[in-house]
C-alpha atoms as a PDB file:
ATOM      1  CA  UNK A   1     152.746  61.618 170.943  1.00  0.00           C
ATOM      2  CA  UNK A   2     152.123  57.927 169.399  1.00  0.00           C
ATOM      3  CA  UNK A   3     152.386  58.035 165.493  1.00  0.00           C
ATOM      4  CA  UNK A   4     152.422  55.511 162.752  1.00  0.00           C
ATOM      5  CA  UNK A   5     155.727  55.314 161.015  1.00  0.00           C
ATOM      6  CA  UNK A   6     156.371  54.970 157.302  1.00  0.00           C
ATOM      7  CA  UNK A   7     158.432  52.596 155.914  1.00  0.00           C
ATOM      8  CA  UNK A   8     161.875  53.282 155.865  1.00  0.00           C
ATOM      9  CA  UNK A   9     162.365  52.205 152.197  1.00  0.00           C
ATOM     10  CA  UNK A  10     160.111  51.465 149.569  1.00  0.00           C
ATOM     11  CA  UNK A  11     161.468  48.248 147.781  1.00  0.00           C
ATOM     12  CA  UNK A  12     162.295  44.793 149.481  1.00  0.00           C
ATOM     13  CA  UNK A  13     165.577  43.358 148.875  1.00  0.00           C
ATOM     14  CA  UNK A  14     165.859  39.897 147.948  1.00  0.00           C
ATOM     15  CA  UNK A  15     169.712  39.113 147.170  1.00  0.00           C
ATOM     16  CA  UNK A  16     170.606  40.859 144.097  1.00  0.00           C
ATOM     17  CA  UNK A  17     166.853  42.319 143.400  1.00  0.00           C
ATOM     18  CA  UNK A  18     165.561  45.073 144.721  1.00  0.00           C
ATOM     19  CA  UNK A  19     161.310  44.569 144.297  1.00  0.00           C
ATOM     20  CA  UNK A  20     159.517  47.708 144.598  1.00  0.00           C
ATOM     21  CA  UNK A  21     156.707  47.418 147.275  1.00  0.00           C
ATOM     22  CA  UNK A  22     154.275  48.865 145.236  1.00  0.00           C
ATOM     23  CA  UNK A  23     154.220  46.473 142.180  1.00  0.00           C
ATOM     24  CA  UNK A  24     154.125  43.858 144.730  1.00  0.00           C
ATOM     25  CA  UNK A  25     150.947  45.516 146.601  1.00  0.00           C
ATOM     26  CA  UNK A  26     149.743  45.109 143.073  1.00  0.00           C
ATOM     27  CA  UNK A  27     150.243  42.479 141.722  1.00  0.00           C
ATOM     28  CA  UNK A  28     148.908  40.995 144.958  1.00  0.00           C
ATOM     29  CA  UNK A  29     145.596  42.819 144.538  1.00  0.00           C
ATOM     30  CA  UNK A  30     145.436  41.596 141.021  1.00  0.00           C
ATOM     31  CA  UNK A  31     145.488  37.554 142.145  1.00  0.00           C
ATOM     32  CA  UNK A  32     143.511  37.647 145.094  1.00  0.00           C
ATOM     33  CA  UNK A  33     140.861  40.280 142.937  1.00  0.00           C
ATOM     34  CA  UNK A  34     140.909  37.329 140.230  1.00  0.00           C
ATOM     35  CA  UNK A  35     140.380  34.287 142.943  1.00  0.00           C
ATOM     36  CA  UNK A  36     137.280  36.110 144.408  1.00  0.00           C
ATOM     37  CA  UNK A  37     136.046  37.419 141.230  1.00  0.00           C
ATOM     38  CA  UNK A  38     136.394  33.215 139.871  1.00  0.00           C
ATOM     39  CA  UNK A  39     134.986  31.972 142.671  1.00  0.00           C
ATOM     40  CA  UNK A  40     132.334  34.230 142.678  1.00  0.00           C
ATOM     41  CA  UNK A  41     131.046  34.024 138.695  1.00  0.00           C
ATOM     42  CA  UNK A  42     131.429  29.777 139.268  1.00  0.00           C
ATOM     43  CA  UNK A  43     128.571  29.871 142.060  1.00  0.00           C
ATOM     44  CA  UNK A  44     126.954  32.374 139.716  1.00  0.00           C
ATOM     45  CA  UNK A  45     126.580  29.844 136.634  1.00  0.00           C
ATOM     46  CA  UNK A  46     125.956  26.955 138.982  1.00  0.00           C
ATOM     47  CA  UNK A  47     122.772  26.583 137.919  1.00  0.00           C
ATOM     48  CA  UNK A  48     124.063  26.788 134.403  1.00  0.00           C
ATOM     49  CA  UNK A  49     123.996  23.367 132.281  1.00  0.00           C
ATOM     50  CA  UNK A  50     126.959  21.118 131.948  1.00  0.00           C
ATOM     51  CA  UNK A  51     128.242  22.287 128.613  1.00  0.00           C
ATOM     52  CA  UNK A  52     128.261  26.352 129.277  1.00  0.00           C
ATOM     53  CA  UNK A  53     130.086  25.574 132.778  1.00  0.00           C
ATOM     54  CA  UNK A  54     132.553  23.823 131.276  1.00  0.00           C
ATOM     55  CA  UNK A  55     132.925  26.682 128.352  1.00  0.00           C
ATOM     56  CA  UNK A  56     132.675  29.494 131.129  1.00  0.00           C
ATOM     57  CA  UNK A  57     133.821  28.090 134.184  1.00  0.00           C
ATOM     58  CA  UNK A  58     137.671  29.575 133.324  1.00  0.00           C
ATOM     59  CA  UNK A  59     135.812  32.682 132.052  1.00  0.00           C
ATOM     60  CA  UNK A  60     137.575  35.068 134.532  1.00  0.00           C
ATOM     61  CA  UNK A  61     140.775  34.295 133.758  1.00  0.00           C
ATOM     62  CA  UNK A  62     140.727  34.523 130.083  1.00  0.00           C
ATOM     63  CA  UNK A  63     139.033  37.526 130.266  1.00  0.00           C
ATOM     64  CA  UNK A  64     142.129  39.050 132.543  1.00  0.00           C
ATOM     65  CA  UNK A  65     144.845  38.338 130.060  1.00  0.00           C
ATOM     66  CA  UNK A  66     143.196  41.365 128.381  1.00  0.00           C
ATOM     67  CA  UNK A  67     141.166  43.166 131.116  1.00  0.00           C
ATOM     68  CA  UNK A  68     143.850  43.471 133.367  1.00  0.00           C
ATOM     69  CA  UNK A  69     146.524  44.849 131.383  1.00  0.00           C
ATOM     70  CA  UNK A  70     144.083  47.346 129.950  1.00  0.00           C
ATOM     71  CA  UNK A  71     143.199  48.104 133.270  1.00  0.00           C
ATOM     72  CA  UNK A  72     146.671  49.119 133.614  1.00  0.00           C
ATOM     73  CA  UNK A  73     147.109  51.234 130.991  1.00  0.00           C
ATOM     74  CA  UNK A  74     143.797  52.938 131.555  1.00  0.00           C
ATOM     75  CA  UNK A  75     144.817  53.700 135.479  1.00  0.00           C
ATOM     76  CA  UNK A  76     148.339  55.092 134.155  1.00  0.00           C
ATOM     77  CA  UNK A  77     147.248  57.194 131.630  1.00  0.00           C
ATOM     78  CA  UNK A  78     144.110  58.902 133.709  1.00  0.00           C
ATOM     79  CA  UNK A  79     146.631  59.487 136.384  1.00  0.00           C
ATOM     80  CA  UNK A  80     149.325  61.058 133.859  1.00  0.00           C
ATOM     81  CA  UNK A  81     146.648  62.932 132.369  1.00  0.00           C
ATOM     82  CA  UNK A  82     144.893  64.591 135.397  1.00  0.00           C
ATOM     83  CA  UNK A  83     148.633  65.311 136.714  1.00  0.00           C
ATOM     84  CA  UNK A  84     150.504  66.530 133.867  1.00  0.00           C
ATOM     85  CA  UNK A  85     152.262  68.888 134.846  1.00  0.00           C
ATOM     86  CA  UNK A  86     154.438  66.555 136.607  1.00  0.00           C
ATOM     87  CA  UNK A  87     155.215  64.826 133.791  1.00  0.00           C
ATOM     88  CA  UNK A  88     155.261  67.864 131.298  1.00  0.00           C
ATOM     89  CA  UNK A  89     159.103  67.623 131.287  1.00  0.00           C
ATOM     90  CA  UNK A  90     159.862  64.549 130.982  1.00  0.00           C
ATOM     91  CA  UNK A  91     157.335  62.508 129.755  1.00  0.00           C
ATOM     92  CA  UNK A  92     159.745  59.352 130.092  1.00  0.00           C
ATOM     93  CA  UNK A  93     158.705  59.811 133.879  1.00  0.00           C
ATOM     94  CA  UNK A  94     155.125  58.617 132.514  1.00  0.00           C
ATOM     95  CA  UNK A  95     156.288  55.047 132.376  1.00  0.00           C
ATOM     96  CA  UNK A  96     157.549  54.488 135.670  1.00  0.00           C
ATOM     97  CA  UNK A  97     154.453  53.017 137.080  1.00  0.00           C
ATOM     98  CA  UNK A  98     156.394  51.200 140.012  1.00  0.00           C
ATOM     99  CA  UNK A  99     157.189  55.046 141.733  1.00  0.00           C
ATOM    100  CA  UNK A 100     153.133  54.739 141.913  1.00  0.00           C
ATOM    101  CA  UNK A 101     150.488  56.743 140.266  1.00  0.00           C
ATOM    102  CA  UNK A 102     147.142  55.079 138.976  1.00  0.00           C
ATOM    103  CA  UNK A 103     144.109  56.446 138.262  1.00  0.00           C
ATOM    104  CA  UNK A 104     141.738  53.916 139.949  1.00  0.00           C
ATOM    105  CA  UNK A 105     138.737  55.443 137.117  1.00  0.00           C
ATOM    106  CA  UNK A 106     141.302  54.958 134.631  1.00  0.00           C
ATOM    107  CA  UNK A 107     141.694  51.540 135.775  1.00  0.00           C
ATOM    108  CA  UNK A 108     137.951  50.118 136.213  1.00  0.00           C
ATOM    109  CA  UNK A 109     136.769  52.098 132.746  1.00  0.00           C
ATOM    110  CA  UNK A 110     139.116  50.661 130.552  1.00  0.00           C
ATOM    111  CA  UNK A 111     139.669  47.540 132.215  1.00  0.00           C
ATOM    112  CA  UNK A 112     135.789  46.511 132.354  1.00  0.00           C
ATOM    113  CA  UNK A 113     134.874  48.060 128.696  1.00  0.00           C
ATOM    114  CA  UNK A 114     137.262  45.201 127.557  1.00  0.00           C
ATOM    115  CA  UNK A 115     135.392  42.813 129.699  1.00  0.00           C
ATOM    116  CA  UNK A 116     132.104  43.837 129.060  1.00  0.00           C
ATOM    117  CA  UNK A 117     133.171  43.923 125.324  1.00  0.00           C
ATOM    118  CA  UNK A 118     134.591  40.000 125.764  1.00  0.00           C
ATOM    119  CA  UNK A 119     132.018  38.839 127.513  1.00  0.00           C
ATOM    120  CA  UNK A 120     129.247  39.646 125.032  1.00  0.00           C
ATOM    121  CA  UNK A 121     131.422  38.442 121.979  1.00  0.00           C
ATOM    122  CA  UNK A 122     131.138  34.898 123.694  1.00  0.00           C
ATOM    123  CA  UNK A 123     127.428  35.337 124.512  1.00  0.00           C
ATOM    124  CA  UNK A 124     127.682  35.594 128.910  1.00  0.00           C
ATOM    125  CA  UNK A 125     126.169  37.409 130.944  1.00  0.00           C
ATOM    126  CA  UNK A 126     127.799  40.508 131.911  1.00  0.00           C
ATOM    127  CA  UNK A 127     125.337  41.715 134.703  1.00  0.00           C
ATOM    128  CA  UNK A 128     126.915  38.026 136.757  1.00  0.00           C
ATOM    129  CA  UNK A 129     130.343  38.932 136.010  1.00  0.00           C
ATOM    130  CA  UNK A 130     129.857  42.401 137.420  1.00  0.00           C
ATOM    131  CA  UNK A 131     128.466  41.414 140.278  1.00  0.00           C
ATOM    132  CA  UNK A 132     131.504  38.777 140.924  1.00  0.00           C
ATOM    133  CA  UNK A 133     133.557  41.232 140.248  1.00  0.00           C
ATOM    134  CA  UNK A 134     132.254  44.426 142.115  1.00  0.00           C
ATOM    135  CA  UNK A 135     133.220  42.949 145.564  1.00  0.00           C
ATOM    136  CA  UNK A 136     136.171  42.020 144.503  1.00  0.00           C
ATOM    137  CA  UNK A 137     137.698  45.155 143.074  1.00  0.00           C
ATOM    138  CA  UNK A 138     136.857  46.769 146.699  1.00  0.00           C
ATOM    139  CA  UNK A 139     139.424  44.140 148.287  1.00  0.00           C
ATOM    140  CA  UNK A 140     142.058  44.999 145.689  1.00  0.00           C
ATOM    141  CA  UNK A 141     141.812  48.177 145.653  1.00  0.00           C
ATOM    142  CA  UNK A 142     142.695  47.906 149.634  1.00  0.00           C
ATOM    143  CA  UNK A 143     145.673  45.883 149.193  1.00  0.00           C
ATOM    144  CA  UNK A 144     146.512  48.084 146.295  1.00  0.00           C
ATOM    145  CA  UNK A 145     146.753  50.846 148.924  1.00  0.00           C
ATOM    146  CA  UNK A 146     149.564  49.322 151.131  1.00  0.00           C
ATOM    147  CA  UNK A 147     151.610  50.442 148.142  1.00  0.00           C
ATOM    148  CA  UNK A 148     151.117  54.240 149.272  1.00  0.00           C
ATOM    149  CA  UNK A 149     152.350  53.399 152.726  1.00  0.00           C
ATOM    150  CA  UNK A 150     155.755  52.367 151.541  1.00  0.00           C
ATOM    151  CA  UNK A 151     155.964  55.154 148.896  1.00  0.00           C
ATOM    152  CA  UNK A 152     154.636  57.400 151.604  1.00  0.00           C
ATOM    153  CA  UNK A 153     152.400  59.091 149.436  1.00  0.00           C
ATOM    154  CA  UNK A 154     148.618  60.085 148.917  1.00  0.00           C
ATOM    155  CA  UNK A 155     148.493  61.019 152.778  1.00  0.00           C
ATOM    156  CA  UNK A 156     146.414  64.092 154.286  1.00  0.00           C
ATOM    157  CA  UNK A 157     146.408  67.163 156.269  1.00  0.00           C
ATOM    158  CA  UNK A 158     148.471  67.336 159.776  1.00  0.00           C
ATOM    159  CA  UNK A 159     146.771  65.436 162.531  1.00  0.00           C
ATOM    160  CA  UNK A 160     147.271  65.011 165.972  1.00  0.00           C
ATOM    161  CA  UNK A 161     145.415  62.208 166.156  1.00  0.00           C
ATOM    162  CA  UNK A 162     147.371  58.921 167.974  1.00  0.00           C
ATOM    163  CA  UNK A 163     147.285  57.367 164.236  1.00  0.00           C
ATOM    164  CA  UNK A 164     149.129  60.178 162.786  1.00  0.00           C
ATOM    165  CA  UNK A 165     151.258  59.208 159.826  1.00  0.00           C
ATOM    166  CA  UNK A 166     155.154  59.766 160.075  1.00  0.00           C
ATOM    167  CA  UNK A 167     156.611  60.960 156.737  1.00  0.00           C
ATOM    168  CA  UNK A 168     160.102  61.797 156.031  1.00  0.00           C
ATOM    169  CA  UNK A 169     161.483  64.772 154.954  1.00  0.00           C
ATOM    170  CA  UNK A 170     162.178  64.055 151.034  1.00  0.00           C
ATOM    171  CA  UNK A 171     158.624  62.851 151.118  1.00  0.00           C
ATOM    172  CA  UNK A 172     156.351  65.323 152.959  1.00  0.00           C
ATOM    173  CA  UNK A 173     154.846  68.544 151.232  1.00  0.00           C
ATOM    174  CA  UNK A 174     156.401  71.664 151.470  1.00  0.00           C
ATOM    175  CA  UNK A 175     155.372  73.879 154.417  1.00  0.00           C
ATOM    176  CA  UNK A 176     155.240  71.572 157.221  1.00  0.00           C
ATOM    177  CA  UNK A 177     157.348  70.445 160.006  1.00  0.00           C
ATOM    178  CA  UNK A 178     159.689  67.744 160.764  1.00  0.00           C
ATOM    179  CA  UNK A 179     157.330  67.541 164.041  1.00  0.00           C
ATOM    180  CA  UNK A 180     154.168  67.394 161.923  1.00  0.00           C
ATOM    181  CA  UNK A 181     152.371  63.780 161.519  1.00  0.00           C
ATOM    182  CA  UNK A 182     149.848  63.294 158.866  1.00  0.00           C
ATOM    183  CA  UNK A 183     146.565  61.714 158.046  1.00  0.00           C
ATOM    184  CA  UNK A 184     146.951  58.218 156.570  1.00  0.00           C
ATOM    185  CA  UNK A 185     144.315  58.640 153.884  1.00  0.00           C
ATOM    186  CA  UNK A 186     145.569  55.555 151.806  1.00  0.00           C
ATOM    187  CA  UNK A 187     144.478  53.462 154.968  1.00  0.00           C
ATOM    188  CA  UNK A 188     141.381  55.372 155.717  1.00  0.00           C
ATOM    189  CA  UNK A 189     140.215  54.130 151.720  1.00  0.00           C
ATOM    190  CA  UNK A 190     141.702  50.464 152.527  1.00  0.00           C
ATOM    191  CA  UNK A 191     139.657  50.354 155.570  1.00  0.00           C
ATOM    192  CA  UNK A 192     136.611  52.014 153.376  1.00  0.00           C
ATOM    193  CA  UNK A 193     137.192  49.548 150.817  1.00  0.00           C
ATOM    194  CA  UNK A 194     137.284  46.414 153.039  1.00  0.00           C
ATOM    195  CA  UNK A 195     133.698  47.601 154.591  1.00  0.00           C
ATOM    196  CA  UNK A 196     132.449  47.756 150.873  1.00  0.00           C
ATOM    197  CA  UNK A 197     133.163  44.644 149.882  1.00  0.00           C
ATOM    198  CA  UNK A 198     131.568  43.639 153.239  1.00  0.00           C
ATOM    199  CA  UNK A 199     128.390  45.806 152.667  1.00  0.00           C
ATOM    200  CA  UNK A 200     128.057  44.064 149.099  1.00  0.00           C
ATOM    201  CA  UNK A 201     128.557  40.768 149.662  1.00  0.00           C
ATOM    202  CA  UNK A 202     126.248  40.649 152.802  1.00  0.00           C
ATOM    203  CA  UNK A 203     124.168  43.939 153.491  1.00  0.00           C
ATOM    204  CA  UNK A 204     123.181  45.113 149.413  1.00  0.00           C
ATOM    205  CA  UNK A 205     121.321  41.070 148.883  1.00  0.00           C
ATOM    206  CA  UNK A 206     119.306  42.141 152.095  1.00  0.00           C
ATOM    207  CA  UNK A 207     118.475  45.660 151.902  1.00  0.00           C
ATOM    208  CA  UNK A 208     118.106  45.895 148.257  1.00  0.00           C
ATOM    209  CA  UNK A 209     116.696  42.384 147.251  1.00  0.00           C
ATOM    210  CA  UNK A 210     115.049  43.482 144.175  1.00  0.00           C
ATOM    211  CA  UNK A 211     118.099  44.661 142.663  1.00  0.00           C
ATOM    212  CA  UNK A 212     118.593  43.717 138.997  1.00  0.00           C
ATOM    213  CA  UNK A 213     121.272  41.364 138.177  1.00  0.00           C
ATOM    214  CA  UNK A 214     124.489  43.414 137.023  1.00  0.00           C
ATOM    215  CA  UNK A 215     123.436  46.755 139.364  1.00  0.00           C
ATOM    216  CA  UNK A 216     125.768  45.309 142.333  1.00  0.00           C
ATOM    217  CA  UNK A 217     128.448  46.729 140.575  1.00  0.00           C
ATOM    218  CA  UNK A 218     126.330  50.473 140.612  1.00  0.00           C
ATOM    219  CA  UNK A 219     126.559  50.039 144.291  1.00  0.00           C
ATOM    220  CA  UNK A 220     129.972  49.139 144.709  1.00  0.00           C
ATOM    221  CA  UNK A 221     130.354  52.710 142.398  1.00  0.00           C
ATOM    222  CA  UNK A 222     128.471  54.539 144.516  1.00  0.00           C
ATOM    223  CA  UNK A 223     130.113  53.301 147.539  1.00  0.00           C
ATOM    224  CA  UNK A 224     133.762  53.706 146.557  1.00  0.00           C
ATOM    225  CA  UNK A 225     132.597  57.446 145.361  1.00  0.00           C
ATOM    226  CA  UNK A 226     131.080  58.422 148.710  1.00  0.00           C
ATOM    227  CA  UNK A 227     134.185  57.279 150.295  1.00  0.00           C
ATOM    228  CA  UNK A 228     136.903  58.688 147.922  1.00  0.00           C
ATOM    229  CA  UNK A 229     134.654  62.145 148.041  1.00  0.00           C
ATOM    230  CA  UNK A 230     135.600  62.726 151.776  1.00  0.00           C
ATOM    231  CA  UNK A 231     138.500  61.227 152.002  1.00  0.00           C
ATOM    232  CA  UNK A 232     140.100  63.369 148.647  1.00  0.00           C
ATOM    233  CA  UNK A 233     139.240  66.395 150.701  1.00  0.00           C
ATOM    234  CA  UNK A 234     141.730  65.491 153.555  1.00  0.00           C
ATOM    235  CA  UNK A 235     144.489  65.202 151.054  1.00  0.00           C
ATOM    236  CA  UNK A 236     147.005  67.967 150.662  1.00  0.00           C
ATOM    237  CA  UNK A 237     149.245  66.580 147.905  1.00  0.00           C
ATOM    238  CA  UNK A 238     149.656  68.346 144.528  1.00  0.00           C
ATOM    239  CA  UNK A 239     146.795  68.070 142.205  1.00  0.00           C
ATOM    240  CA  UNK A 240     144.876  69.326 138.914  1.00  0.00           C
ATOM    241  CA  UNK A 241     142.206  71.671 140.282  1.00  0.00           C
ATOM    242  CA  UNK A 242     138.785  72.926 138.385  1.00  0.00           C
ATOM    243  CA  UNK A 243     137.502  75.963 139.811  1.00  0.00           C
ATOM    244  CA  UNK A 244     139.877  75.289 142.785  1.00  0.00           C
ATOM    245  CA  UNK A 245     138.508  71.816 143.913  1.00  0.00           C
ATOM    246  CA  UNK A 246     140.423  68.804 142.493  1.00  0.00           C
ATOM    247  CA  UNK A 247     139.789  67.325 139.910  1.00  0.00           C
ATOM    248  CA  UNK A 248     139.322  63.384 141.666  1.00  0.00           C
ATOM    249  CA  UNK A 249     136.418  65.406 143.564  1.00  0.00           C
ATOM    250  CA  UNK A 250     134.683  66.809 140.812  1.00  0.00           C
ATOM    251  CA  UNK A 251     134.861  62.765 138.740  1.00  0.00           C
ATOM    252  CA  UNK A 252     133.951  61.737 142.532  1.00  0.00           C
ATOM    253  CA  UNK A 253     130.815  63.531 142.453  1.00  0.00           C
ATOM    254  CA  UNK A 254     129.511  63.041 138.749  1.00  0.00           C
ATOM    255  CA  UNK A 255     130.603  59.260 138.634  1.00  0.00           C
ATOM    256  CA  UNK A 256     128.607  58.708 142.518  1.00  0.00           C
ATOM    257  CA  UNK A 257     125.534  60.388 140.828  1.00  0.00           C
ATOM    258  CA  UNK A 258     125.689  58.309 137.598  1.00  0.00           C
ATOM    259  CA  UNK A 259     125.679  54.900 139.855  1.00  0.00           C
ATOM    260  CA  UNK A 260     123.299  56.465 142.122  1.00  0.00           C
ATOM    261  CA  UNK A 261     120.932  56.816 139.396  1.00  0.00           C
ATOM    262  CA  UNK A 262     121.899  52.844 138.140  1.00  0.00           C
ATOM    263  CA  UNK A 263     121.451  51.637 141.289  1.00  0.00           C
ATOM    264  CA  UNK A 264     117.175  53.683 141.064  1.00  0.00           C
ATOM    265  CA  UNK A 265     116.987  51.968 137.898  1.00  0.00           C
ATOM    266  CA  UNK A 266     118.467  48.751 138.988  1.00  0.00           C
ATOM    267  CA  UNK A 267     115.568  48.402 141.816  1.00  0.00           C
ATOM    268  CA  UNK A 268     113.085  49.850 139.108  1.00  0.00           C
ATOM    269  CA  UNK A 269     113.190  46.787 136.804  1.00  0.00           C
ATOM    270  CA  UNK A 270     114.473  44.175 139.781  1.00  0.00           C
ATOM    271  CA  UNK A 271     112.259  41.806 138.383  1.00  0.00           C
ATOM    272  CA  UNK A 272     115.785  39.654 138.343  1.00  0.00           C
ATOM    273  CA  UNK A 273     115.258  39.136 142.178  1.00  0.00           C
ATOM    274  CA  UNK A 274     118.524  38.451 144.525  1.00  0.00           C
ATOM    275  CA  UNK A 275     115.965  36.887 146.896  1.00  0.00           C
ATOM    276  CA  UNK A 276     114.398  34.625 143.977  1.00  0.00           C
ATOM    277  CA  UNK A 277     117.405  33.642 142.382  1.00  0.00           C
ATOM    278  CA  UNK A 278     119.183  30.327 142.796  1.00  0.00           C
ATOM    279  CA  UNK A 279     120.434  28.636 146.311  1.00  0.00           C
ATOM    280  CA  UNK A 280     122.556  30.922 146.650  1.00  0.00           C
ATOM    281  CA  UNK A 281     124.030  31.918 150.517  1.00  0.00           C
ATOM    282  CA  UNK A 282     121.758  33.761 152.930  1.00  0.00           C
ATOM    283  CA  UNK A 283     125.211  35.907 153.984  1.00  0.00           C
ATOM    284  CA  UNK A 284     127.887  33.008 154.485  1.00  0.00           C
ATOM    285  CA  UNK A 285     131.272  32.296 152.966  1.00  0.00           C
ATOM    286  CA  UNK A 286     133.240  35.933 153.026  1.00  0.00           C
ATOM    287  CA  UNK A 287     133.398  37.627 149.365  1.00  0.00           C
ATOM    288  CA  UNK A 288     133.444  34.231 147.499  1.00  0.00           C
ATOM    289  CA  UNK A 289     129.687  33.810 148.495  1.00  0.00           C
ATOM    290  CA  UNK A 290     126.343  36.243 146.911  1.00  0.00           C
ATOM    291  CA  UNK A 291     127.445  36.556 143.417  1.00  0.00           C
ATOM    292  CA  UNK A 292     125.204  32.724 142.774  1.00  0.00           C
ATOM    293  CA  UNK A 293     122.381  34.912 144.206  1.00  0.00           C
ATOM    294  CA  UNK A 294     122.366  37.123 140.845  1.00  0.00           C
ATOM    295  CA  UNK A 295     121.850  34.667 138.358  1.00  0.00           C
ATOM    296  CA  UNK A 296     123.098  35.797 134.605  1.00  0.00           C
ATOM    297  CA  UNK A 297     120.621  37.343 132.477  1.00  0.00           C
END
């Protein structure tokens, strides 16, 4: 029966240093998340005069000295807290973030309430930088997910299916076979993910051209929520229940309906036209392109 097999190991050895595949599926989401998100808020002020593009063009990047670490944080502690009992012995275990475990709404909450709070201390406008960013965190959060692979976790239910995830003993929940190959739900989000930031860069300007400037992000919200709803119910890994669903369903659910109503709202005051705004692409350019179509507020 063909079957995808897990990595062997879950750090890469280079001489003396052993550098856990994880942090490095991280830390590669963070950079390329930053160059789109850059790239993205520079076509956005384009139209911008000469003085605020040379105040804002680095914008992105001072913003992530604090964002991102925040972000961090925020991801570690919601996944600490909504698995506790894991850590409810030894809460040391809580700062090992490289044997995995973030909370991806731990992440974007913390991490864009200290952009959002940064960018309106300096006066920009934080409905553009969403909207560079929303596509953006889609990517990374793909990347971020080859991290699971090598720590073989976050996978689902027993499949037979010719994709079927191999996981080794020390590593596969207890009840099931050596035989037994599993759902690969970490790559079922990547792929999820990757459409996303394809739907938002290049399908959201065109079906939803009166959305208001900032809302992008709302979709991307919605999006990542309708995905992370099914694909959470595949999982079979240990988790925090509430009235015996999980508790990543249950913040699935009430987060998708809070962007679904942003995104109502963002088409009911779309005055701030993607279809009026400046030059902006007509769908060209992968993920750095669209964001110039949402001009800041």
């Amino acid at each position: 029966m063909a079957s995808i097999p897990s990595p062997s190991r879950s750090y890469i050895s280079l001489g003396p240093l052993d550098i856990r595949a994880y942090g490095v599926a991280i830390a590669m989401s963070v950079l390329i998340a930053l160059w789109i998100t850059s790239r993205r808020w520079r076509r956005a002020i384009a139209h911008r005069d000469d003085a605020y593009r040379a105040r804002a063009n680095d914008l992105v990047g001072t913003i992530a000295i604090w964002a991102v670490p925040a972000g961090l944080i925020g991801a570690r502690l919601y996944h600490v807290i909504t698995d506790f009992d894991r850590y409810r012995d030894n809460l040391g275990d809580a700062l090992k973030i490289w044997q995995g475990g973030l909370g991806i709404w731990g992440g974007i909450s913390v991490g864009v309430l200290v952009a959002v709070w940064m960018l309106r201390r300096g006066g920009h406008s934080t409905g553009a930088m969403l909207d560079a960013l929303a596509p953006a965190l889609a990517v990374a959060q793909a990347i971020g997910r080859l991290g699971n692979w090598f720590n073989q976790e976050l996978y689902g239910r027993p499949t037979d299916l010719p994709w079927g995830l191999e996981i080794d003993e020390s590593h596969r929940v207890a009840g099931y076979g050596l035989e037994d190959t599993f759902h690969p739900t970490f790559a079922y989000e990547a792929l999820w993910n990757l459409c996303l930031a394809a739907v938002l860069v290049w399908g959201a300007p065109r079906v939803l051209p009166r959305l208001r400037t900032g809302y992008l992000f709302a979709v991307y919200v919605l999006g990542y929520t309708a995905g992370r709803l099914w694909i959470e119910l595949l999982r079979i890994d240990t988790a925090n229940e509430l009235w015996g669903v999980r508790i990543n369903v249950w913040t699935s659910i009430v987060v998708g309906l809070a962007a679904l109503i942003a995104v109502l709202v963002g088409l009911r005051r779309g005055s701030d036209s993607v279809q009026q705004a400046d030059q902006g692409l007509a769908g060209g350019g992968l993920l750095v392109e669209g964001a110039e179509r949402r001009s800041g507020e």
